[in-house]
Protein backbone atom coordinates (compact mmCIF):
# COMPACT_ATOMS: atom_id res chain seq x y z
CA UNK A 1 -32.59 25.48 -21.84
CA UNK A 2 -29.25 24.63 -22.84
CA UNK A 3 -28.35 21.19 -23.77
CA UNK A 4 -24.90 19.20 -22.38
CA UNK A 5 -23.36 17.01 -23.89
CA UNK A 6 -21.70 14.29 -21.80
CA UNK A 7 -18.90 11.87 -22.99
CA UNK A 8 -16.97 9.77 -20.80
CA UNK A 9 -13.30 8.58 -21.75
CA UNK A 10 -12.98 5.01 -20.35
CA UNK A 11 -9.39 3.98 -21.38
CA UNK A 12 -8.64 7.91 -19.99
CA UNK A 13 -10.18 6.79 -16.80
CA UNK A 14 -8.57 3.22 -16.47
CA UNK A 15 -5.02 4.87 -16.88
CA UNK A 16 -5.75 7.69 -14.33
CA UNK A 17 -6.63 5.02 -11.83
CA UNK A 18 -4.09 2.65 -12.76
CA UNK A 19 -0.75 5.40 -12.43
CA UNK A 20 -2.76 6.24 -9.04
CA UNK A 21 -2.91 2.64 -7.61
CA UNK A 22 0.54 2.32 -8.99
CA UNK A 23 1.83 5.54 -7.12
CA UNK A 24 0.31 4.29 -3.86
CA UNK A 25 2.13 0.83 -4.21
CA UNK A 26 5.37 2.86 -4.67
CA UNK A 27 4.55 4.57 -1.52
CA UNK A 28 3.53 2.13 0.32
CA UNK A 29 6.85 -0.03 -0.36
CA UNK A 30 8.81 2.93 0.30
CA UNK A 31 6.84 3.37 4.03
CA UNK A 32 6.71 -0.15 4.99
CA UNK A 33 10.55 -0.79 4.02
CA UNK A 34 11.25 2.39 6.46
CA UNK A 35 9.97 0.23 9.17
CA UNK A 36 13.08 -2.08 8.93
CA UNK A 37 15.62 0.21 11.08
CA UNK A 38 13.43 0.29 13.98
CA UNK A 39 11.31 -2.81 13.88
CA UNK A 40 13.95 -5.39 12.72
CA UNK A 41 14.46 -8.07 15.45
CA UNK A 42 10.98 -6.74 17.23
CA UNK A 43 7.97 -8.81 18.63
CA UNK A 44 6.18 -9.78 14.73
CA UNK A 45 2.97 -8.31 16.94
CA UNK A 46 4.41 -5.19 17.41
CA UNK A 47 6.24 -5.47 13.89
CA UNK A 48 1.92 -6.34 12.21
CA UNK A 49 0.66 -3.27 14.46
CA UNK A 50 3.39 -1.20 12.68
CA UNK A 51 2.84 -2.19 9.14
CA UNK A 52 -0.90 -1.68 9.35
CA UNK A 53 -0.23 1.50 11.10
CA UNK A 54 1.47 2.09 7.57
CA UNK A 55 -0.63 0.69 5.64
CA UNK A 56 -3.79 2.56 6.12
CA UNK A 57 -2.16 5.82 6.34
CA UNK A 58 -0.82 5.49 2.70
CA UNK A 59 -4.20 3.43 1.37
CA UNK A 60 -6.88 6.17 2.52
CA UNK A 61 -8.03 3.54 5.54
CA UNK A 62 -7.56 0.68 3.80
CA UNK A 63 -6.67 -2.33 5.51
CA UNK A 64 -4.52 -5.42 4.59
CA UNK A 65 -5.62 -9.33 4.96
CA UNK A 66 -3.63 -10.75 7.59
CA UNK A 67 -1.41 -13.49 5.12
CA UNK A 68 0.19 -10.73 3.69
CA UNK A 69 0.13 -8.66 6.91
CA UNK A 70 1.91 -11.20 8.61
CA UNK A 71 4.23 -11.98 5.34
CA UNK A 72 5.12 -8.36 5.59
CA UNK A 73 5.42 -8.13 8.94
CA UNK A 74 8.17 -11.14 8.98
CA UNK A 75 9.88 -9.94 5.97
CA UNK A 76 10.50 -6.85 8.12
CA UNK A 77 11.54 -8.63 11.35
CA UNK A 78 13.72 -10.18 9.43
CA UNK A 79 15.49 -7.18 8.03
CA UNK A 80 14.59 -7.93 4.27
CA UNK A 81 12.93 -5.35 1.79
CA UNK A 82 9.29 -5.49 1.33
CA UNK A 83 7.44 -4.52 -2.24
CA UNK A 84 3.71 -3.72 -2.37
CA UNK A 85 2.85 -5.19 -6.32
CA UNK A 86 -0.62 -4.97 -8.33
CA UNK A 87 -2.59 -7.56 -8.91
């Protein structure tokens, strides 16, 4: 029987996942800011049901606490620009 050898590259992995979360914040800003043209001046209910609409499709299913739903969701009634940072 052949033996494997198995070595696993944590810093390699960190960055792979890091430009990844990274890309999706990009994308996510880029969605959510979309939303401005059509939802500025709208209900903020109708504005939230938008932005997690968004949100999930661009985060795999992943959902958003409803502070910074609601903070989004505002920003965007509002007319301002939106950006989805790391923590």
């Amino acid at each position: 029987m052949a033996k494997s050898k198995f070595s696993f590259n944590k810093r390699a992995f960190e960055k792979i996942a890091n430009d990844a979360v990274a890309k999706m914040a990009r994308n996510l800003t880029t969605a959510l800011n979309g939303l401005k043209t059509r939802y500025q001046g709208a209900p903020i209910e109708e504005v939230k049901a938008a932005v997690q609409k968004v949100w999930s499709r661009h985060s795999g299913g992943g959902t958003i606490s409803d502070p910074e739903l609601t903070a989004f969701a505002e920003q965007i009634q509002a007319g301002g620009r939106v950006e989805v940072r790391l923590k």
